[in-house]
PDB file of N, CA and C in Angstrom:
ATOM      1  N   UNK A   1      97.079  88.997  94.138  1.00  0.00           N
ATOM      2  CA  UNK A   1      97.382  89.442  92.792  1.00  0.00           C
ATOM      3  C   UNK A   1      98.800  89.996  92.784  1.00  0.00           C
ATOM      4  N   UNK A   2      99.856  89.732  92.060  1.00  0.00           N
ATOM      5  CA  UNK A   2     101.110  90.366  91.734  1.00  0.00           C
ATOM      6  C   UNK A   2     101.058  90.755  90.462  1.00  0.00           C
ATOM      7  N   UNK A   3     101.736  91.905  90.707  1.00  0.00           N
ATOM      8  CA  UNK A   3     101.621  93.032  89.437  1.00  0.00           C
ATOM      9  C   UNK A   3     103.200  92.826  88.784  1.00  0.00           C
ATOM     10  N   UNK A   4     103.224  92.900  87.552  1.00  0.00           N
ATOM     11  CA  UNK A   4     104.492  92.994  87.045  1.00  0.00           C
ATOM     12  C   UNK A   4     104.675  93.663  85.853  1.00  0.00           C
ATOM     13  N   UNK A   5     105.076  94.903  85.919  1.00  0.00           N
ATOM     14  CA  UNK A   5     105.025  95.868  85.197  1.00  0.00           C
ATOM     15  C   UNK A   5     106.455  95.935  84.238  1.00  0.00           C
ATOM     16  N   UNK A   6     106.481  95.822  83.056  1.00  0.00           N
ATOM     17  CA  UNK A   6     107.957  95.277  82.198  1.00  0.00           C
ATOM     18  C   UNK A   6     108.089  97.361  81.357  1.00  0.00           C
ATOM     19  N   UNK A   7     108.925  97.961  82.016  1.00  0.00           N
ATOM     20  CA  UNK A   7     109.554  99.197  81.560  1.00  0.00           C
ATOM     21  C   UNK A   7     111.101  99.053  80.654  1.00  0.00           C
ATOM     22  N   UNK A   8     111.279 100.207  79.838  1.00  0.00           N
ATOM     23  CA  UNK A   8     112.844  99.846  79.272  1.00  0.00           C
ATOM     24  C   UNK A   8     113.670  99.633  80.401  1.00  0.00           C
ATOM     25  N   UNK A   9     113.978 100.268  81.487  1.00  0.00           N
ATOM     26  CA  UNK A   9     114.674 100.420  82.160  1.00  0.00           C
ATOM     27  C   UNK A   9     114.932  99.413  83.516  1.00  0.00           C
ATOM     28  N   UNK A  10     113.708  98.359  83.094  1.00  0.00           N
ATOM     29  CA  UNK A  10     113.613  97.262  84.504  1.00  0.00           C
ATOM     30  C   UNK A  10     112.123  96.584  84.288  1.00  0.00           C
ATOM     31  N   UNK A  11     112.106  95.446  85.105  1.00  0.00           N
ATOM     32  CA  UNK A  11     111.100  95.168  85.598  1.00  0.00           C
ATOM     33  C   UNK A  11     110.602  95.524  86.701  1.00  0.00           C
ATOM     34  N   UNK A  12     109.635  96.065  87.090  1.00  0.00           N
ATOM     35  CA  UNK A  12     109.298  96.279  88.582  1.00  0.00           C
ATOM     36  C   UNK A  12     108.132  95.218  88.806  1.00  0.00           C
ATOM     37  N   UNK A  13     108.469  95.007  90.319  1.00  0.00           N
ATOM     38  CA  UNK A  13     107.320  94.204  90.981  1.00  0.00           C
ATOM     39  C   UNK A  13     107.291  95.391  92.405  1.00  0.00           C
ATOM     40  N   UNK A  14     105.649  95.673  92.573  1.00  0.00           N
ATOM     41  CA  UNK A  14     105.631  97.154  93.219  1.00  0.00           C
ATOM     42  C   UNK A  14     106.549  98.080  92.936  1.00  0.00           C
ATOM     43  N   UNK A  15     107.461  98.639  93.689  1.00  0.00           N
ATOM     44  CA  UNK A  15     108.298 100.091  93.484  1.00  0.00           C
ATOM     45  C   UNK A  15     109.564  99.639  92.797  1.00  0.00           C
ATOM     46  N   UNK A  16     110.319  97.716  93.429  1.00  0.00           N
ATOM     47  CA  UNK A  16     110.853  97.485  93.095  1.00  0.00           C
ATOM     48  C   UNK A  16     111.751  97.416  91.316  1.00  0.00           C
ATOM     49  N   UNK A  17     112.716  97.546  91.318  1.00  0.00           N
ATOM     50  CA  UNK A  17     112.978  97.542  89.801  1.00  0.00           C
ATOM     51  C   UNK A  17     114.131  96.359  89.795  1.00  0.00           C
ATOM     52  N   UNK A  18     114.227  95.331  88.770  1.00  0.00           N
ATOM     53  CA  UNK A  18     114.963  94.473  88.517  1.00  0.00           C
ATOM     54  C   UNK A  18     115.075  94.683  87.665  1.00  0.00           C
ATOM     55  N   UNK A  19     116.893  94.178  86.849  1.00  0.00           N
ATOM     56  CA  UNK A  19     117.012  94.685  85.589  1.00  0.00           C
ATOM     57  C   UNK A  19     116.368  93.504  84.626  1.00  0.00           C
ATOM     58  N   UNK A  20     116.311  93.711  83.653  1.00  0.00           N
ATOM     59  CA  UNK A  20     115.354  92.454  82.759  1.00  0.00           C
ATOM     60  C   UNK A  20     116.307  90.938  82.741  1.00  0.00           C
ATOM     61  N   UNK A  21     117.646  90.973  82.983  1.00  0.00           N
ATOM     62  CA  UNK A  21     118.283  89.737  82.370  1.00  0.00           C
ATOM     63  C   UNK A  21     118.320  89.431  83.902  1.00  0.00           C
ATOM     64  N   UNK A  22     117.826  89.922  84.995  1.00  0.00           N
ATOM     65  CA  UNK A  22     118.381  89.122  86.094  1.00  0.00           C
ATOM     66  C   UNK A  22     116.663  88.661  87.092  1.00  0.00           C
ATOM     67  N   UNK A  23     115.886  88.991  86.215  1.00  0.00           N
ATOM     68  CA  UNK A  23     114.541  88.739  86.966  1.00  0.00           C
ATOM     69  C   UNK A  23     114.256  87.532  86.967  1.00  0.00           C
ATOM     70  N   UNK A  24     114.445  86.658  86.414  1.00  0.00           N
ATOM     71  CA  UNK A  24     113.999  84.934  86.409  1.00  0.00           C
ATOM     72  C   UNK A  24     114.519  84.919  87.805  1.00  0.00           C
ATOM     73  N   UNK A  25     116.186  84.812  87.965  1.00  0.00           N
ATOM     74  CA  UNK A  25     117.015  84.467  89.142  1.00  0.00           C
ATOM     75  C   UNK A  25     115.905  85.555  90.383  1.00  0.00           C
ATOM     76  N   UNK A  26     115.537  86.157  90.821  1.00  0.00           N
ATOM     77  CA  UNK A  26     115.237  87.317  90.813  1.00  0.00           C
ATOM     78  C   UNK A  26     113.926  86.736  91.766  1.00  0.00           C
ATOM     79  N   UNK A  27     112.999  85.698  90.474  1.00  0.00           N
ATOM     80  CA  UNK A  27     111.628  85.408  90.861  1.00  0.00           C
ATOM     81  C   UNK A  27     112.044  84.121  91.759  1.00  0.00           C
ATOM     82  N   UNK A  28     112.886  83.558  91.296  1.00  0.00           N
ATOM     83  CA  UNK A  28     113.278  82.068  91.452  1.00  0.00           C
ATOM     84  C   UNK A  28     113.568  82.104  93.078  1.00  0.00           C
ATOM     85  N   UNK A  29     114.546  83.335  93.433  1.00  0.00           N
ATOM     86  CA  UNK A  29     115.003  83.266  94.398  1.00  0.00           C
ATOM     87  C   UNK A  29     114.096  83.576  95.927  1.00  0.00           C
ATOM     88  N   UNK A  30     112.934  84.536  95.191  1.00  0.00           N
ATOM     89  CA  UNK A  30     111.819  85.026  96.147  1.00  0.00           C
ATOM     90  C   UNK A  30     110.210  84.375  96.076  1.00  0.00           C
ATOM     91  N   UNK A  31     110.434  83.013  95.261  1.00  0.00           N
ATOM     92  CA  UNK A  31     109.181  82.570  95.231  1.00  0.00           C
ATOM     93  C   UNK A  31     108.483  82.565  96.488  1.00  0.00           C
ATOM     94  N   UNK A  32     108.614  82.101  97.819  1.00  0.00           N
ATOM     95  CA  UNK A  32     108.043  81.681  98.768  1.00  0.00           C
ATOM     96  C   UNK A  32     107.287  82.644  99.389  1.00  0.00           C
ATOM     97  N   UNK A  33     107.959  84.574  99.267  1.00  0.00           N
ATOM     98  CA  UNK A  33     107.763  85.710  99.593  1.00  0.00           C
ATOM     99  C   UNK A  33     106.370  85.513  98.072  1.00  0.00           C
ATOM    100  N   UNK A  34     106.195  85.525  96.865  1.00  0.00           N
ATOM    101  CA  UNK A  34     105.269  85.447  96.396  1.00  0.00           C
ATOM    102  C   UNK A  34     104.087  84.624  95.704  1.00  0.00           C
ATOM    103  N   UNK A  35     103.177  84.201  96.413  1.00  0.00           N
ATOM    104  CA  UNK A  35     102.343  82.939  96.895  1.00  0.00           C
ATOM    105  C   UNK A  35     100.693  83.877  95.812  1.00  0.00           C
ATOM    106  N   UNK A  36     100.550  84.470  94.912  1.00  0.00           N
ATOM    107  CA  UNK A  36      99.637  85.029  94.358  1.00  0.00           C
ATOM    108  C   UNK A  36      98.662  83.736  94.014  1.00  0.00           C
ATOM    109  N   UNK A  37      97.385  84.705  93.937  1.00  0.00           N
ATOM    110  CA  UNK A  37      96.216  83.116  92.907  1.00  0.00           C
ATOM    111  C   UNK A  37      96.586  84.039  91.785  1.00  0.00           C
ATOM    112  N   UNK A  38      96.861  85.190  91.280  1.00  0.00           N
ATOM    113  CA  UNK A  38      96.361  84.977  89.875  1.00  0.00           C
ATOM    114  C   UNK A  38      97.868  86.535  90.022  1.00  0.00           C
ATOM    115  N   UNK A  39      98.524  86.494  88.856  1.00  0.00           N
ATOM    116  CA  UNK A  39      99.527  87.669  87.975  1.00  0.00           C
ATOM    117  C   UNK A  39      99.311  88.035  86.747  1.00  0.00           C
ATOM    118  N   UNK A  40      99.750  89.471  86.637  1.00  0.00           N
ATOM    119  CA  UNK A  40      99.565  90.336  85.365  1.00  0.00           C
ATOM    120  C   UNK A  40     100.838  90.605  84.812  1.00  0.00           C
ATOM    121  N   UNK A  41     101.468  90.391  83.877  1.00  0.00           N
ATOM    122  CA  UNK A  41     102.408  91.391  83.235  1.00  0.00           C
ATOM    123  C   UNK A  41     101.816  92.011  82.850  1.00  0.00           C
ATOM    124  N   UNK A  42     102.436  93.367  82.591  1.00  0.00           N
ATOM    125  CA  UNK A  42     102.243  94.296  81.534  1.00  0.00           C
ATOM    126  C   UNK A  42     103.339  94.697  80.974  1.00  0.00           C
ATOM    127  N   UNK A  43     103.482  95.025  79.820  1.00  0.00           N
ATOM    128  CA  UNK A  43     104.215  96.341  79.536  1.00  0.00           C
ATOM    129  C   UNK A  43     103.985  97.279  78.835  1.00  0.00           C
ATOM    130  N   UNK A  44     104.859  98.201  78.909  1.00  0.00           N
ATOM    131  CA  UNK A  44     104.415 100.113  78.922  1.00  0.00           C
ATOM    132  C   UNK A  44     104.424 100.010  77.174  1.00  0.00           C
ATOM    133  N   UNK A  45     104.120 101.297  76.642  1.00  0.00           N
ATOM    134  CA  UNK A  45     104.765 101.151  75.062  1.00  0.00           C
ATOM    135  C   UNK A  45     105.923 101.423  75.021  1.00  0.00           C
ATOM    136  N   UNK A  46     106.672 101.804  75.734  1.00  0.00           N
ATOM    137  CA  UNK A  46     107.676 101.938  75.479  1.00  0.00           C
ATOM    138  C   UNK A  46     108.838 100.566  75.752  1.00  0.00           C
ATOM    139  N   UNK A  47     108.370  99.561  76.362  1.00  0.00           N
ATOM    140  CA  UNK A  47     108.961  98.206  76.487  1.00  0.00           C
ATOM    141  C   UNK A  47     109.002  97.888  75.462  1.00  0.00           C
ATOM    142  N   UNK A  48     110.379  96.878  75.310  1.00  0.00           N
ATOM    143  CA  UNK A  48     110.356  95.971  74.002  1.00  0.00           C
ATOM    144  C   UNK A  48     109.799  94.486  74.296  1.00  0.00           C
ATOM    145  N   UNK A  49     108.885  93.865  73.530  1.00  0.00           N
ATOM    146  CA  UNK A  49     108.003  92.826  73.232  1.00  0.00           C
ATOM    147  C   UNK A  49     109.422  92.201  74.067  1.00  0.00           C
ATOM    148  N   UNK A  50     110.144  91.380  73.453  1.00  0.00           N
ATOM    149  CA  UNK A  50     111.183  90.773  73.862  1.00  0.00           C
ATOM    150  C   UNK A  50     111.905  90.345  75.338  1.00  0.00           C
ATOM    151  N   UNK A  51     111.337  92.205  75.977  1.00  0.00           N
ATOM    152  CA  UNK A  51     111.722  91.906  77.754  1.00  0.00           C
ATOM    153  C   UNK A  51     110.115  91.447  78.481  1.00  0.00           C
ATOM    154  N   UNK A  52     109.251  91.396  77.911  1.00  0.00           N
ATOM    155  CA  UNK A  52     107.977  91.002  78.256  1.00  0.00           C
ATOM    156  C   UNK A  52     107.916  89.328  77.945  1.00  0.00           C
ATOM    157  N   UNK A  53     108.027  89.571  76.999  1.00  0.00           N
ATOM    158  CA  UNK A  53     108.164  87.307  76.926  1.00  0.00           C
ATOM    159  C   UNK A  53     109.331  87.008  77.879  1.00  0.00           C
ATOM    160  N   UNK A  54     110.545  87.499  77.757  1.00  0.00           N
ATOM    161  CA  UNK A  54     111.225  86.855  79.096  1.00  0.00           C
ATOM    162  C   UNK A  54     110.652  87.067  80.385  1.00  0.00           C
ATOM    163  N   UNK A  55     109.613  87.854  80.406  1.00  0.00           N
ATOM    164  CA  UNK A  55     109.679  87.940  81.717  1.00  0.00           C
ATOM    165  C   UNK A  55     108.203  86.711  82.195  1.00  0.00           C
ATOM    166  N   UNK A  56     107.338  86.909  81.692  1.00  0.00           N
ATOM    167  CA  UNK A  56     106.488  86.217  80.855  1.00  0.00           C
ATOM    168  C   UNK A  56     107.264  84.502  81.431  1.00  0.00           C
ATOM    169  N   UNK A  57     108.252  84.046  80.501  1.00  0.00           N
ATOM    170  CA  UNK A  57     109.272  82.908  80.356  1.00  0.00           C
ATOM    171  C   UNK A  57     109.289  82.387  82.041  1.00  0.00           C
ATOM    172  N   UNK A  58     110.113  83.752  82.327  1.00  0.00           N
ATOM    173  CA  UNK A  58     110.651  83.665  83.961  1.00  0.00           C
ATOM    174  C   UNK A  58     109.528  83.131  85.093  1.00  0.00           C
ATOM    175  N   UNK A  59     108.092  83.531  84.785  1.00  0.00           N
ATOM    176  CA  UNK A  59     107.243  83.578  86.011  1.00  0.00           C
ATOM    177  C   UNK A  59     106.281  82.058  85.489  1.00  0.00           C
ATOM    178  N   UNK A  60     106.257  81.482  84.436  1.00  0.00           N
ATOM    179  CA  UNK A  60     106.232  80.445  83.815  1.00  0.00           C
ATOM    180  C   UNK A  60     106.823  79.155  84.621  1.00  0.00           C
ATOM    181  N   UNK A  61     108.205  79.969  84.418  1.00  0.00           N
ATOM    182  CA  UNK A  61     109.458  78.783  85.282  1.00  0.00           C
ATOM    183  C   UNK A  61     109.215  78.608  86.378  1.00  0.00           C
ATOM    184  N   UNK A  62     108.767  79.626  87.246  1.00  0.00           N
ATOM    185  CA  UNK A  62     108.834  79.871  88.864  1.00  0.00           C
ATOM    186  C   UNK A  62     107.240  78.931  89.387  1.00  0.00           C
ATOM    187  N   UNK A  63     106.470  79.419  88.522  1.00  0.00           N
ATOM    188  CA  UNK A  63     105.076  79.370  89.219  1.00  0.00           C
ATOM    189  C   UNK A  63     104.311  78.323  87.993  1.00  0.00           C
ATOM    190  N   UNK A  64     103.111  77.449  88.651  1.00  0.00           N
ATOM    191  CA  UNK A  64     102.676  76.681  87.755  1.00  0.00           C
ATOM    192  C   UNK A  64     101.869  77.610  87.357  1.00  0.00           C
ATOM    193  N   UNK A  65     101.681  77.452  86.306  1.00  0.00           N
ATOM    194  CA  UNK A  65     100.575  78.069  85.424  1.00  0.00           C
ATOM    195  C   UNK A  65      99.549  77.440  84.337  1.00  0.00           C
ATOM    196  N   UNK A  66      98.081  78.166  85.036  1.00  0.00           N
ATOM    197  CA  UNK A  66      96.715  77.260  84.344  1.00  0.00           C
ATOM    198  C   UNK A  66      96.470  78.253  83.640  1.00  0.00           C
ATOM    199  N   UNK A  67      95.954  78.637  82.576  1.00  0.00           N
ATOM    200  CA  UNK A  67      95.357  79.304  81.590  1.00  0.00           C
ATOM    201  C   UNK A  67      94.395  79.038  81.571  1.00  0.00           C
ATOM    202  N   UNK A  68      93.458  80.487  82.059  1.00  0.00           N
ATOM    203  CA  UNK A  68      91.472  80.496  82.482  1.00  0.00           C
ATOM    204  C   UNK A  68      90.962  80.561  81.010  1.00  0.00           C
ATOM    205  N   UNK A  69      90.048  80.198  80.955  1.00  0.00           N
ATOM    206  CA  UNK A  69      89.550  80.970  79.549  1.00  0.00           C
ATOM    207  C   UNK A  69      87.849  81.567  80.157  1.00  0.00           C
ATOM    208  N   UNK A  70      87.621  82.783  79.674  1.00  0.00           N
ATOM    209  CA  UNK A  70      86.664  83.313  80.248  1.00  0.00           C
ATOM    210  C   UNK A  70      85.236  82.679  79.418  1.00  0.00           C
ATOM    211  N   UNK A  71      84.260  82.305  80.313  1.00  0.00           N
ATOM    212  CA  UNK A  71      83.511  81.335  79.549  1.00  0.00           C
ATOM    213  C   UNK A  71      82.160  82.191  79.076  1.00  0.00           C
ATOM    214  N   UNK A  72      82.011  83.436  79.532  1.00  0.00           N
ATOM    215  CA  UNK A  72      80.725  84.214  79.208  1.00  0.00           C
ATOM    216  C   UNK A  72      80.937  85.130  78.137  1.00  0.00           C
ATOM    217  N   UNK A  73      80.174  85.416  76.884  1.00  0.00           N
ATOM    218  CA  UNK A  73      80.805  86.451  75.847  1.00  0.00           C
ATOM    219  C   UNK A  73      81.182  87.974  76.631  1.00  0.00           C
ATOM    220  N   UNK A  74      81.803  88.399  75.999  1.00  0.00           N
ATOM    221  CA  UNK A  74      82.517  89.652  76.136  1.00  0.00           C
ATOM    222  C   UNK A  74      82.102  90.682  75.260  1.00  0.00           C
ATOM    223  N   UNK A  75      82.244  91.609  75.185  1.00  0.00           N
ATOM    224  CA  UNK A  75      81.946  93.147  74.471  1.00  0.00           C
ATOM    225  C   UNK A  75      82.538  93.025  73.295  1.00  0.00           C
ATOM    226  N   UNK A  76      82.781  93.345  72.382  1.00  0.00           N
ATOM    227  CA  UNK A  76      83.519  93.185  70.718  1.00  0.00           C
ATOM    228  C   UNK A  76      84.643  94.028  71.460  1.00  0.00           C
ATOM    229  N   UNK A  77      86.081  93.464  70.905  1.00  0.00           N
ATOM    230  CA  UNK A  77      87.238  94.507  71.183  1.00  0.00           C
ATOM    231  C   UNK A  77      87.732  94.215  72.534  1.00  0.00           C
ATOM    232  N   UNK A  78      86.842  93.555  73.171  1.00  0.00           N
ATOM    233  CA  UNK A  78      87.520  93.845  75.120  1.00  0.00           C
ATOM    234  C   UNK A  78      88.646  92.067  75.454  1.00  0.00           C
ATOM    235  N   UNK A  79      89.493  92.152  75.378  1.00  0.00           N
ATOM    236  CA  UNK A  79      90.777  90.840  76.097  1.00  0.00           C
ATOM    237  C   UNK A  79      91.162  91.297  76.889  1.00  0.00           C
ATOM    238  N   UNK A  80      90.795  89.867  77.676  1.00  0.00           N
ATOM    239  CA  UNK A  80      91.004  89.990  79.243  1.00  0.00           C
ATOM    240  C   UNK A  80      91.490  88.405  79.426  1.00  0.00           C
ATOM    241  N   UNK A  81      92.656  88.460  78.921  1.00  0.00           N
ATOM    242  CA  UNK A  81      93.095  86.985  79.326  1.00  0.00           C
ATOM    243  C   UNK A  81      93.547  86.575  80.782  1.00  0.00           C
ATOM    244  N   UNK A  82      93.377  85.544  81.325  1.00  0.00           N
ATOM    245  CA  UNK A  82      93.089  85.302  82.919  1.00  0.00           C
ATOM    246  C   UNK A  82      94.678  83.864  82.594  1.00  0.00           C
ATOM    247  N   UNK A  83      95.377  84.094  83.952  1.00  0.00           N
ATOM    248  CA  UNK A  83      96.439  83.234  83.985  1.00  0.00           C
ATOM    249  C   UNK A  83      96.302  82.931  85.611  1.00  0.00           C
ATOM    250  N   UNK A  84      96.013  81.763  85.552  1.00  0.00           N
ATOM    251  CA  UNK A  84      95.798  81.433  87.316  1.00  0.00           C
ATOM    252  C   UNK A  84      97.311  81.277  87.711  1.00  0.00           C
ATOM    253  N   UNK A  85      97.661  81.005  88.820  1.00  0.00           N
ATOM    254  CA  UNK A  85      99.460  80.642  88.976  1.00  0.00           C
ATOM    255  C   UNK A  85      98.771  79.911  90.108  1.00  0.00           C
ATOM    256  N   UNK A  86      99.760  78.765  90.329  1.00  0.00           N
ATOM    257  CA  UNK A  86      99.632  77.756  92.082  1.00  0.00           C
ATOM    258  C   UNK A  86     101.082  77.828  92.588  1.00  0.00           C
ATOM    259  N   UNK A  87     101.276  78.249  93.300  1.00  0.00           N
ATOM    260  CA  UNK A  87     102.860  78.023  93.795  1.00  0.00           C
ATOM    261  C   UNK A  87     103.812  76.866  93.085  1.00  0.00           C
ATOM    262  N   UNK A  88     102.600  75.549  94.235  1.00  0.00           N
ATOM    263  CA  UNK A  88     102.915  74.020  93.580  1.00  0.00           C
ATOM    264  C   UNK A  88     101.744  73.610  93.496  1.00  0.00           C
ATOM    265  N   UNK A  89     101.864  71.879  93.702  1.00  0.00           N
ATOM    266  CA  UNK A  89     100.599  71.352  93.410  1.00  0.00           C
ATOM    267  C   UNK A  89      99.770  70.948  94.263  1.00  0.00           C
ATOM    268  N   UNK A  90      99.920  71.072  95.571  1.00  0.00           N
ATOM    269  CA  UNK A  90      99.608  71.485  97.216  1.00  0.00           C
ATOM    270  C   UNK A  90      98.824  72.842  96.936  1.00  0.00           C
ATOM    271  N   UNK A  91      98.340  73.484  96.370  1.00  0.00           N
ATOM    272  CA  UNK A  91      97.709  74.901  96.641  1.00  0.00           C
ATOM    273  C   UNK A  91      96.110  74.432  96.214  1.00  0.00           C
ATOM    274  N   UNK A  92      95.876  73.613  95.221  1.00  0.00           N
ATOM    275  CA  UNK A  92      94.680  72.900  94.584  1.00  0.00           C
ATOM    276  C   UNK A  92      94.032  72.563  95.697  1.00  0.00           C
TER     277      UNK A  92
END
């Protein structure tokens, strides 16, 4: 699981902080170091929507991405959207 937490002040992946316009290059450059089955963005309230879709954009670019859809009902109110990632197409 890789965590990616989108703050005003950076993106962090763990403690790390990247600034928002340089994280694509960032992911691009350390893909091999991150081999996850499945990633989260988040961001704080205090993030702007805007550095979350790029970042969002960035890990898109880097990593293939399947979109789960959860197949058992859920609680009224509860999203829990599931984003599988494969490195490449060798991980299947």
């Amino acid at each position: 699981m890789l965590y990616i937490v989108v703050e005003p002040d950076g993106v962090y992946i763990g403690k790390e902080r990247v600034p928002p316009d340089e994280f694509a290059d960032y992911l691009r450059a350390r893909t091999r170091l991150f081999s996850p089955d499945y990633f989260i963005i988040a961001g704080t309230d205090a993030a702007q929507f805007g550095d979350v879709v790029r970042a969002f954009d960035a890990a898109r670019g880097t990593f293939r991405v399947d979109y789960m859809m959860e197949t058992r009902p859920l609680p009224t109110g509860t999203r829990r959207p599931r984003i599988r990632v494969a490195q490449n197409f060798w991980d299947y």
